[in-house]
Protein backbone atom coordinates (compact mmCIF):
# COMPACT_ATOMS: atom_id res chain seq x y z
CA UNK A 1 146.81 155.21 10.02
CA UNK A 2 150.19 153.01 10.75
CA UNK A 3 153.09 153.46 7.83
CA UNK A 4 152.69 151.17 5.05
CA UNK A 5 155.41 148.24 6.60
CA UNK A 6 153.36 148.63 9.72
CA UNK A 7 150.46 147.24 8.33
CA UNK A 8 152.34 144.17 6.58
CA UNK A 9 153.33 143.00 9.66
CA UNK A 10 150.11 143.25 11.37
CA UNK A 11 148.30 141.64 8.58
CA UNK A 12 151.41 138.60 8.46
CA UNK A 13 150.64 138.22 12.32
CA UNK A 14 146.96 137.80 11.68
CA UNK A 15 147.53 135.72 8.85
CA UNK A 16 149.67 132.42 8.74
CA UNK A 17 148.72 131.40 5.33
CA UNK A 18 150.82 133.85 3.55
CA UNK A 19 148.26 133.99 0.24
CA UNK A 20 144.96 135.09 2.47
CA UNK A 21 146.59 138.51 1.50
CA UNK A 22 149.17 137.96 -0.87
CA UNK A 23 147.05 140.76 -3.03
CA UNK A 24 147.15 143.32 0.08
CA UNK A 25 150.35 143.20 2.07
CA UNK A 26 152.65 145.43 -0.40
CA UNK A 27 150.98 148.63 -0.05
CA UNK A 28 147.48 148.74 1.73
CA UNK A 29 147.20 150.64 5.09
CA UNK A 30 145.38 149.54 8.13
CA UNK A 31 142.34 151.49 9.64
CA UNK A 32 140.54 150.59 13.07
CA UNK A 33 136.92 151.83 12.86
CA UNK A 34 133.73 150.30 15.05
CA UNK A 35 130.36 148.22 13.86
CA UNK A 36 129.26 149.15 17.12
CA UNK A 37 129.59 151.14 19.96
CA UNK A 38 128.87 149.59 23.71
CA UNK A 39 128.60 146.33 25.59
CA UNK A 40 125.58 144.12 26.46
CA UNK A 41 127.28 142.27 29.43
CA UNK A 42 128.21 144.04 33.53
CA UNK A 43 131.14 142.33 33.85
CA UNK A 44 131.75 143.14 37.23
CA UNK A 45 135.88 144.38 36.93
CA UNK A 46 134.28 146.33 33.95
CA UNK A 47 134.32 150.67 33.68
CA UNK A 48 131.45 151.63 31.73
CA UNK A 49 129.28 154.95 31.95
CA UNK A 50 126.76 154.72 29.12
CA UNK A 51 124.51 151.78 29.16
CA UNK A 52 123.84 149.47 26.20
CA UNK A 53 124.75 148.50 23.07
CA UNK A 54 124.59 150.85 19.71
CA UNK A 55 124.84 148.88 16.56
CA UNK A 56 125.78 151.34 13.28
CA UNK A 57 123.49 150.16 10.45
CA UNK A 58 125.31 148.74 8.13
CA UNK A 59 125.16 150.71 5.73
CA UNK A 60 126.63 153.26 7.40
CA UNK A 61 129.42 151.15 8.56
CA UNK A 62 129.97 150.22 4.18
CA UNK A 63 130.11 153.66 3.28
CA UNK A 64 133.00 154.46 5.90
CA UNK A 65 134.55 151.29 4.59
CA UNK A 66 134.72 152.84 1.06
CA UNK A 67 135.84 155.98 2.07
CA UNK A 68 138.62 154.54 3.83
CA UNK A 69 139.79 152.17 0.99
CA UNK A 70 139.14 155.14 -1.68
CA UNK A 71 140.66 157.80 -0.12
CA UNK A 72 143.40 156.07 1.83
CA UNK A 73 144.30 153.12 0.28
CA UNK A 74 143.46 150.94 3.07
CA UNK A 75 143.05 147.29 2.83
CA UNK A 76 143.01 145.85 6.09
CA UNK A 77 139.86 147.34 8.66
CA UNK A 78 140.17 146.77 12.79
CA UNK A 79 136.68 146.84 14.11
CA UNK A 80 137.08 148.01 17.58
CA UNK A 81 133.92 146.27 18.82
CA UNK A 82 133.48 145.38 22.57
CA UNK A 83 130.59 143.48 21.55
CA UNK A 84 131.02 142.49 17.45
CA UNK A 85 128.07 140.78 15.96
CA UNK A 86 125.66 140.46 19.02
CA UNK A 87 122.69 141.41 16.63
CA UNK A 88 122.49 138.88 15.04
CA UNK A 89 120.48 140.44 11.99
CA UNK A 90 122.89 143.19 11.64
CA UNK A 91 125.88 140.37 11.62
CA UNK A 92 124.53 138.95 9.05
CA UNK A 93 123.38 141.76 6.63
CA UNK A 94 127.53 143.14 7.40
CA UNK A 95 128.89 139.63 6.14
CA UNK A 96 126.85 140.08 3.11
CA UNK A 97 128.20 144.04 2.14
CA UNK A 98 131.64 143.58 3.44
CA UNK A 99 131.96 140.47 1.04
CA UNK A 100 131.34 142.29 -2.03
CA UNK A 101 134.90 144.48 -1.04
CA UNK A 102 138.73 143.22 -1.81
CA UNK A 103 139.41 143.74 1.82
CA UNK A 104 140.77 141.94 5.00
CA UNK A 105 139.42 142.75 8.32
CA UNK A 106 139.57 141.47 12.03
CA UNK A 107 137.59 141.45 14.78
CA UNK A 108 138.49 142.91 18.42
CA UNK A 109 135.82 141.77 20.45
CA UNK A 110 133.23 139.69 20.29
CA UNK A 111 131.33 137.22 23.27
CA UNK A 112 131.58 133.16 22.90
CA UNK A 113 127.82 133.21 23.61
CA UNK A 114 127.07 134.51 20.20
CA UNK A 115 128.77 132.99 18.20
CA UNK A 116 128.69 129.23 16.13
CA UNK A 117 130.61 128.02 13.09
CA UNK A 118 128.42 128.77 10.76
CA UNK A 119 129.04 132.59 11.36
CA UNK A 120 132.84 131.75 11.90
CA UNK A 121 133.01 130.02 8.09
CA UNK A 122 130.45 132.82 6.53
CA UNK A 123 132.90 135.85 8.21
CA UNK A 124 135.96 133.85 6.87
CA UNK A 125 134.70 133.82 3.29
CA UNK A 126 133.99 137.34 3.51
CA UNK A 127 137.53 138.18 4.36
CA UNK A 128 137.99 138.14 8.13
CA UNK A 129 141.40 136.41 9.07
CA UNK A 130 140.97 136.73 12.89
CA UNK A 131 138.34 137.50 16.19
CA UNK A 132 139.25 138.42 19.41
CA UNK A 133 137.29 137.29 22.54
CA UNK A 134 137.18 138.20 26.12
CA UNK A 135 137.25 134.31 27.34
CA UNK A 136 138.62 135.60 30.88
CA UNK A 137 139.16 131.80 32.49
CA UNK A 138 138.56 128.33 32.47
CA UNK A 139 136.95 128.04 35.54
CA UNK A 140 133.07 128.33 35.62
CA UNK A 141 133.79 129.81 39.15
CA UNK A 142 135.47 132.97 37.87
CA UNK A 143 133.54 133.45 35.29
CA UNK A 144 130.49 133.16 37.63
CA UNK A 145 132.11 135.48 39.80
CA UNK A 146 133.15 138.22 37.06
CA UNK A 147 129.31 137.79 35.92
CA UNK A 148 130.64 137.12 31.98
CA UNK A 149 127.09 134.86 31.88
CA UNK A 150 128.94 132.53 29.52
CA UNK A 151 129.68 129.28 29.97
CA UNK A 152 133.65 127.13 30.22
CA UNK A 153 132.24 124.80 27.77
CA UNK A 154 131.51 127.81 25.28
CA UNK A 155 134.92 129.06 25.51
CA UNK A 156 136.31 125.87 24.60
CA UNK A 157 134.29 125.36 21.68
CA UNK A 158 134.92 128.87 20.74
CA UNK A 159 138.37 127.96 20.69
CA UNK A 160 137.97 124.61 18.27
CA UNK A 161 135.97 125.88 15.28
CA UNK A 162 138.48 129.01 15.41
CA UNK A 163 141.09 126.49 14.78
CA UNK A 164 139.32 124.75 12.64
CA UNK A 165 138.68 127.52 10.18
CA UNK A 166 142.19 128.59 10.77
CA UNK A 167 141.25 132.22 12.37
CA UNK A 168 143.71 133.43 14.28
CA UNK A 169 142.83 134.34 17.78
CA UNK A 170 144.34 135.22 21.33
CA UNK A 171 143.39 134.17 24.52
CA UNK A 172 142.95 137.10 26.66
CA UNK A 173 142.67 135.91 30.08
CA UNK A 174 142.17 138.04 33.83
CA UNK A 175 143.59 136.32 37.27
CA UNK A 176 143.43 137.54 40.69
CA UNK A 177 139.75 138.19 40.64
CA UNK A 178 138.57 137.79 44.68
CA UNK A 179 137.72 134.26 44.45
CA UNK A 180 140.62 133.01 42.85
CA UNK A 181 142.59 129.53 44.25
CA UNK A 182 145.07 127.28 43.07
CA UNK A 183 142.37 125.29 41.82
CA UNK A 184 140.87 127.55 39.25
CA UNK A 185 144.45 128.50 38.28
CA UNK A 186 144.13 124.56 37.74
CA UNK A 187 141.20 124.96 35.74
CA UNK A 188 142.10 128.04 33.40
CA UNK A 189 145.47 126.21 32.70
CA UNK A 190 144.25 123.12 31.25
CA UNK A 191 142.05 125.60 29.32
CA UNK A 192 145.51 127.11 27.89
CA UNK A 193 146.96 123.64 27.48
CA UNK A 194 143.48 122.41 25.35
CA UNK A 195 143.83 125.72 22.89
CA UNK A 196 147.73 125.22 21.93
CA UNK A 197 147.11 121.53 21.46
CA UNK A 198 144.65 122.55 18.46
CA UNK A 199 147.25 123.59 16.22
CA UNK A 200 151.13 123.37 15.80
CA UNK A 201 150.86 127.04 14.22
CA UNK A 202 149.58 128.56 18.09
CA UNK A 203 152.31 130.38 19.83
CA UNK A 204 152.08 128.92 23.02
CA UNK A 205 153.51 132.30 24.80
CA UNK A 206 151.28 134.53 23.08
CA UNK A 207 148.53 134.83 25.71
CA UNK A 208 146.77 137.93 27.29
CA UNK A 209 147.60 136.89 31.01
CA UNK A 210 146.44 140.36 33.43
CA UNK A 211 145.99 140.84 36.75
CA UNK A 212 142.37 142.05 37.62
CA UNK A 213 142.46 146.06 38.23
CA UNK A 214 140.25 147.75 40.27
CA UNK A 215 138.65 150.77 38.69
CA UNK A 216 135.74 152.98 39.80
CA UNK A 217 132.14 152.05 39.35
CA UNK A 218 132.58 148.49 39.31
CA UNK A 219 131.78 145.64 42.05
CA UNK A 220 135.54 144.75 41.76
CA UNK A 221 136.72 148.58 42.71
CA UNK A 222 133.90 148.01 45.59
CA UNK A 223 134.71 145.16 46.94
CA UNK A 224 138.62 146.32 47.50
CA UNK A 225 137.49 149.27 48.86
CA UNK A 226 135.49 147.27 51.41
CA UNK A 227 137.89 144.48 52.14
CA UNK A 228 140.65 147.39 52.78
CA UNK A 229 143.13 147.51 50.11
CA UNK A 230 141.77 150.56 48.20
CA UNK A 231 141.78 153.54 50.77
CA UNK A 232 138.55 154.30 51.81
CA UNK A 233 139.14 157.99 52.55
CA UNK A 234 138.83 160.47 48.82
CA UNK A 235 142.34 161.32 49.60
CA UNK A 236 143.31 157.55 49.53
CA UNK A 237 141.05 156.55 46.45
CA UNK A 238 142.79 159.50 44.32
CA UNK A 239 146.25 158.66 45.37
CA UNK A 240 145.11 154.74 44.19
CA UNK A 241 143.87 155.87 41.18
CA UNK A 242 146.61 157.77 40.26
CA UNK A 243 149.16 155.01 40.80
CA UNK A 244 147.28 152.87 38.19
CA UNK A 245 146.61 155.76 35.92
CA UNK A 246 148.22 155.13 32.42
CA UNK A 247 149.44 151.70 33.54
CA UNK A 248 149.21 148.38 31.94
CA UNK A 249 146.64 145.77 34.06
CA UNK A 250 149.93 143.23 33.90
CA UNK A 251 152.39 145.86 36.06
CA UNK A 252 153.66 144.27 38.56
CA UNK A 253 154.29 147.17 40.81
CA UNK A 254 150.82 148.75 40.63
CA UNK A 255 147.82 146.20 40.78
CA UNK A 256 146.52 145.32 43.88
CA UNK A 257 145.87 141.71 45.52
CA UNK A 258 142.29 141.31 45.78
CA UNK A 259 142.62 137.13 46.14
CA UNK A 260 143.10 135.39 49.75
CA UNK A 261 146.77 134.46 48.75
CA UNK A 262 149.68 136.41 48.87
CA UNK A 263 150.58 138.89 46.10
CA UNK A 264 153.95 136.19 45.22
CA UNK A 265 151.15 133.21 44.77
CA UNK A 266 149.55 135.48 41.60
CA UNK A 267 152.80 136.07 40.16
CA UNK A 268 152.94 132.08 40.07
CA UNK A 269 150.17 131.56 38.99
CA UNK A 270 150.90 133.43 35.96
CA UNK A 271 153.85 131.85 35.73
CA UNK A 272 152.10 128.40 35.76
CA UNK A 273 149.67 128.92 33.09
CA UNK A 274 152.28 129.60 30.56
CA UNK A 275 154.77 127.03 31.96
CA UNK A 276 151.72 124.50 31.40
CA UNK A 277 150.54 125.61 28.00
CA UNK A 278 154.31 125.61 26.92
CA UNK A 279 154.64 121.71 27.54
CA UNK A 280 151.52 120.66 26.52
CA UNK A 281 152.22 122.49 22.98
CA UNK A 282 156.02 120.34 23.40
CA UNK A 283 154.43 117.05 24.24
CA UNK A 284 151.74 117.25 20.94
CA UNK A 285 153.96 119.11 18.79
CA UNK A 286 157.49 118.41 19.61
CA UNK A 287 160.25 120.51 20.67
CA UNK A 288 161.60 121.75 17.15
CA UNK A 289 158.22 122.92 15.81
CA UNK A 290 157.97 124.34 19.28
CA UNK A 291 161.47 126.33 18.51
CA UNK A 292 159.97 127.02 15.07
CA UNK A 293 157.50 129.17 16.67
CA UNK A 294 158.40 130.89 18.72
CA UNK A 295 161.50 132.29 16.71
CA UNK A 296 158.75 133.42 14.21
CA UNK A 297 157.88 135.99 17.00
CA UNK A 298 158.57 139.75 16.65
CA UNK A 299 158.89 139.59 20.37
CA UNK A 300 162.14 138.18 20.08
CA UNK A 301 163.32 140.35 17.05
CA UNK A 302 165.84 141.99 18.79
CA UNK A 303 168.29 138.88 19.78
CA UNK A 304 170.83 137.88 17.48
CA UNK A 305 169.84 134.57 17.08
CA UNK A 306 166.15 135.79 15.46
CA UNK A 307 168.10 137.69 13.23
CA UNK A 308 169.67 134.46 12.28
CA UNK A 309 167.11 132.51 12.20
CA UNK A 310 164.95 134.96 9.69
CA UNK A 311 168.08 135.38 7.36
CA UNK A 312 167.43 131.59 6.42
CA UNK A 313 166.11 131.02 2.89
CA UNK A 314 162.91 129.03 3.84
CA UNK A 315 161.01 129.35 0.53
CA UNK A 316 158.19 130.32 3.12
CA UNK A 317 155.96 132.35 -0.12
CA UNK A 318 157.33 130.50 -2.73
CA UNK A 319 156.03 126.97 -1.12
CA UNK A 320 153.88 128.25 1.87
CA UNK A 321 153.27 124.02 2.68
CA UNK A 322 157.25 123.83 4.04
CA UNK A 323 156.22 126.61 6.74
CA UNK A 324 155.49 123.13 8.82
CA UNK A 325 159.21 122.34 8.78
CA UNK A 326 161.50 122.67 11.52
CA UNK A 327 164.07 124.79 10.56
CA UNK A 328 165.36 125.70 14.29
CA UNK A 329 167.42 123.03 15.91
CA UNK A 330 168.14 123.09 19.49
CA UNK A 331 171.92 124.22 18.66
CA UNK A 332 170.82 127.38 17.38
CA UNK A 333 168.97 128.43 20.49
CA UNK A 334 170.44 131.49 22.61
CA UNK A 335 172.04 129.88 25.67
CA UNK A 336 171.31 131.16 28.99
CA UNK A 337 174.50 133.59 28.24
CA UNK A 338 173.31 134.95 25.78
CA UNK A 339 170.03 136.31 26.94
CA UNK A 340 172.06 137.34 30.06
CA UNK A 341 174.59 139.73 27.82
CA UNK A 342 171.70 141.02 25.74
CA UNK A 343 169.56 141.38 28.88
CA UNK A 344 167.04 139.10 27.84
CA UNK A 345 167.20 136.52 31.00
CA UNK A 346 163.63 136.70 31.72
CA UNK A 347 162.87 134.93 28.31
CA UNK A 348 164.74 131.98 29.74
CA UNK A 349 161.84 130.02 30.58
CA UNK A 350 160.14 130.53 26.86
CA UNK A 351 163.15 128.97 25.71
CA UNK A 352 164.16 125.71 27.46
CA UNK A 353 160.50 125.07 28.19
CA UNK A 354 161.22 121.35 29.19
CA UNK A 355 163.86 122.14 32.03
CA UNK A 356 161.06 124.66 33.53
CA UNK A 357 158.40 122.14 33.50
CA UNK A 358 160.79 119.51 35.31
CA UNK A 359 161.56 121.67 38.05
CA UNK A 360 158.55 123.32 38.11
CA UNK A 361 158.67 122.48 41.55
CA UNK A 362 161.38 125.65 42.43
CA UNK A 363 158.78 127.98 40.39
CA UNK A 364 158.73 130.33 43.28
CA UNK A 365 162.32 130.86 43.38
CA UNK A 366 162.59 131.31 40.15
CA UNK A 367 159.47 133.93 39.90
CA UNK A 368 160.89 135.52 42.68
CA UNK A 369 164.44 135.92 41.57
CA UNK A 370 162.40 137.47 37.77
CA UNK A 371 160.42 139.76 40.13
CA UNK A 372 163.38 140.76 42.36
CA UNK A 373 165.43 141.87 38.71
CA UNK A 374 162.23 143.80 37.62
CA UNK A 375 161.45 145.63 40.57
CA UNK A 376 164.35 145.85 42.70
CA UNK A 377 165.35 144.32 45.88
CA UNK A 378 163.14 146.00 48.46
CA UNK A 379 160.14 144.50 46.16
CA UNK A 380 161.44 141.66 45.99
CA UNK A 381 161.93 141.42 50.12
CA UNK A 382 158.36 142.47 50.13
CA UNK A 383 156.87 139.41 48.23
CA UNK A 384 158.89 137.35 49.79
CA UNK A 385 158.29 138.28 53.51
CA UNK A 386 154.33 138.45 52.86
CA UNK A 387 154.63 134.35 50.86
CA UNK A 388 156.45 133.35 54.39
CA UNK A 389 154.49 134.65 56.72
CA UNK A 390 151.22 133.28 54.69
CA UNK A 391 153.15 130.16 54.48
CA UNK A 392 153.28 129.93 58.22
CA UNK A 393 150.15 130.58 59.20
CA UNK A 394 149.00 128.08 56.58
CA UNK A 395 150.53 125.85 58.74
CA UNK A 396 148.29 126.61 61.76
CA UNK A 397 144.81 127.52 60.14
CA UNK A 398 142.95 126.51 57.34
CA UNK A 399 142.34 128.92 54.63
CA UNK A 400 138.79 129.89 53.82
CA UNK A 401 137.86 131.71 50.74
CA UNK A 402 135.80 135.18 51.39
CA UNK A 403 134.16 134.56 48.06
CA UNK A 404 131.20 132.14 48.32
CA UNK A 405 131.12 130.01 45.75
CA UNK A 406 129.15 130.83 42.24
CA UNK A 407 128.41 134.38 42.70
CA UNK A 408 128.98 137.74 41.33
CA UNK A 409 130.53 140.47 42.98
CA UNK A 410 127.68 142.64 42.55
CA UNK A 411 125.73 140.06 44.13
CA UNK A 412 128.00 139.86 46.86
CA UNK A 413 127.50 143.70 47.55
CA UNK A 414 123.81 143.56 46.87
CA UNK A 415 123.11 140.75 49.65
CA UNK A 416 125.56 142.42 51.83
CA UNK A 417 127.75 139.78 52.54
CA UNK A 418 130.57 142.07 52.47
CA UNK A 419 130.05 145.05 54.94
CA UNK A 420 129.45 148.74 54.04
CA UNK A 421 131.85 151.56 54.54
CA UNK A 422 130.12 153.58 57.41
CA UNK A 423 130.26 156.99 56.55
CA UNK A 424 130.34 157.07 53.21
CA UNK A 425 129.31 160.28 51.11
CA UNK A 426 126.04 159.66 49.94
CA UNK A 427 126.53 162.16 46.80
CA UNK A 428 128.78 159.51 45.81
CA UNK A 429 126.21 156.53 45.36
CA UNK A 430 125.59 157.07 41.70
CA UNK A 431 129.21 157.49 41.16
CA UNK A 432 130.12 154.26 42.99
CA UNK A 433 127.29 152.24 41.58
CA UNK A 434 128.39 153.05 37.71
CA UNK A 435 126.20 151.34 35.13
C-alpha cells in the first residue's frame, strides 16, 4: 500500500474534476487487487503460460473490497485485470455491489471489443474515474498482424465515449512489430492526433509508445529467432534474454529491430507520433492551453519553472470551472538554456511543439543527436551507419515487406512462410510453442 500523499496524487492524475474525490483524497490509501485473473486473446508478442480467463465471483471480489477499506483505510482500488469485464454477466453483477461502496476505483485492462457506453456511463456512476486499454495501433494491419481480433474503428470509438464520459484513459501503443512501414506509422498517428483532439484536458505527451519485445513462447520471439536477430543457438537465446531481463520494452539499447527498416527509422517513428499528436492538440486547442497542460505534469516537477508555475494561486478547488484558463504564457516557458543547465534538453521538443512540427523535416537529426546523448557516441555511429547504408541501397532496390499483408505471426509460422530452424531440439517444442 503507497503512503497516504502517494495515493492523492494518483487519484488527482486519474481525476481532473477535482470533486469526483474531494471526499477521498485527504487520507484514503490505494490498493491494486484483480476481478480476474488471465486473458482471452493470443496476442502474438504476448508471454502467457496458463490458458484462459478466471473471473473471481463477485462476491468474492466485494468481500476483499471491504476488508481492504475496513482494515486499511483504503479508498481508491486498482484492478489489475488483463482482461476487465469480458463476462459480461459478471461485469454487470460487479457494477451493481461496487456501487453500494464510498469508493473510487480504476481499471487496468480491459479489450475495446467488449465494451459500449452504456457500460462506460453505468461503471462511471458506480465510481470508476478511469480504464486502461491495450489499443496497440491504428492500423488494421498491425493489429491483424499482432492477432488483437479487434477492429481500428473500435479503438476509435473506444476512445470517444471515454471522452465523453470524461474517464481518463492512456493510449498504450506497441511499434516495430515485423510488418511495420511508414505507412502504418501514418495510420497509428492520425489515431493519436483523433484522441487529443477530443478534449483540451488530454496531455498530448502522455502516451504508452514501446517498442515490440521479443519474449519466449510467442510468434514474435519465433519469428526473430527465424529471421536471425535472436541467436538461434541456447547459448545465444540466454545471453538475449538476459540483456532484456528487468528492462523497460521502450530501452533504447536493448530491444531488437524486428521491422524491414533500420533500427534509426523506429526511433522516428516514435518520434513522429508524438510530434503529430502534439500539433494536432495546438491547432484545436491553442498553444496556451497546450502550455497549460503540460506544466500540470509531474513529469516535469523537477524544473524550476513547474515549481513556478504550481506556486500560482489558481483557485483550481475553490472554482474547479477556471481549470480551463490559461495561466502559462509563452514567457514563462524554460528556454532551450534552461533545460540544457538542468539537463532536461530532451524535453525540448514537448515544449516548443510548433518549431518541431515546422522542421519536422530534420527529425532524423534531431532523433539522432537525442539518441547519440542517451547512449553515447559509438551508439549513436551505429544508428547512423546502419540509416545510410539502408538509405543507399534504397536507392538501388525496392523495398519489399517480409510480412504479407493481413496476417498473424502465428499464421505466418503455421503456413511456413518463414523457414524452420534445422536442428532444433525437439524437447523444446512445447516450450517454444507457449499457450
Amino acid at each position: 500500500f503507497p503512503r497516504r500523499d502517494e495515493s492523492e496524487v494518483i487519484a488527482a492524475h486519474f481525476s481532473r474534476d477535482p470533486r469526483t474525490f474531494e471526499s477521498h483524497r485527504v487520507d484514503k490509501r490505494l490498493a491494486v487487487i484483480p476481478g480476474s485473473k488471465g486473458c482471452v486473446a493470443r496476442c502474438t508478442f504476448c508471454h502467457r503460460w496458463d490458458k484462459g480467463i478466471r473471473f473471481i465471483p463477485a462476491s468474492l471480489v466485494m468481500e476483499r473490497v471491504d476488508f481492504l477499506v475496513q482494515n486499511y483505510n483504503v479508498g481508491f482500488i486498482s484492478f489489475g485485470d488483463e482482461n476487465f469485464g469480458t463476462d459480461r454477466k459478471w461485469l454487470a453483477k460487479f457494477i451493481e455491489e461496487i456501487k453500494k461502496r464510498d469508493i473510487l476505483w480504476r481499471v487496468s485492462g480491459m479489450r475495446v471489443n467488449t465494451i459500449n457506453p452504456e457500460s462506460i456511463k453505468k461503471m462511471k456512476d458506480a465510481g470508476c474515474i478511469s480504464i486502461q486499454y491495450g489499443m496497440e495501433s491504428g492500423s488494421q494491419k498491425m493489429l491483424d498482424i499482432m492477432e488483437k481480433v479487434t477492429k481500428v474503428e473500435q479503438n476509435y470509438n473506444t476512445v470517444k465515449w471515454m471522452t465523453e464520459n470524461k474517464l481518463f484513459m492512456t493510449v498504450a501503443l506497441v511499434i516495430g512489430m515485423p510488418g511495420e512501414t511508414p505507412d502504418t506509422i501514418e495510420e497509428t498517428s492520425r489515431f493519436a492526433s483523433y484522441f487529443v483532439e477530443q478534449s483540451p484536458d488530454i496531455d498530448p505527451n502522455a502516451f504508452s509508445i514501446n517498442f515490440a519485445q521479443a519474449l519466449p513462447g510467442t510468434p514474435l520471439y519465433e519469428v526473430g529467432r527465424r529471421k536471425g536477430v535472436i541467436g538461434q543457438a541456447l547459448d545465444d537465446e540466454e545471453k538475449y534474454l538476459l540483456e532484456i531481463s528487468d528492462k523497460d520494452a521502450r530501452d533504447g539499447e536493448t530491444y531488437i529491430n524486428l521491422t524491414d527498416y533500420p533500427k534509426l527509422c523506429l526511433e522516428i517513428w516514435h518520434f513522429d507520433i508524438q510530434n503529430r499528436a502534439r500539433n494536432a492538440y495546438v491547432k484545436k486547442w491553442g498553444l496556451s492551453r497546450y502550455h497549460n497542460i503540460i506544466m500540470q505534469s509531474i513529469r516535469y516537477e523537477g524544473l524550476k519553472e513547474w515549481k513556478a508555475f504550481h506556486k500560482m494561486d489558481t483557485g483550481y478547488f475553490a472554482d474547479p470551472a477556471r481549470k480551463s484558463e490559461a495561466r502559462f504564457g509563452s514567457k514563462s516557458m524554460p528556454s532551450p538554456w534552461s533545460l540544457l543547465k538542468q539537463n532536461r534538453i530532451g524535453a525540448a521538443s514537448t515544449f516548443y511543439p510548433i518549431f518541431f512540427w515546422r522542421s519536422r523535416r530534420f527529425t532524423p537529426i534531431y532523433v539522432l543527436l537525442n539518441e547519440t546523448g542517451k547512449h553515447g557516441l559509438k551508439y549513436g555511429s551505429k544508428l547512423l551507419k546502419e540509416y545510410l547504408g539502408w538509405k543507399i541501397n534504397s536507392l538501388f532496390s525496392r523495398s519489399i515487406s517480409s510480412i504479407p499483408e493481413y496476417i498473424s505471426l502465428r499464421k505466418l509460422i503455421r503456413k511456413k512462410l518463414i523457414p524452420g530452424i534445422p536442428g532444433d531440439n525437439p524437447s523444446m517444442a512445447s516450450l517454444r510453442k507457449g499457450r
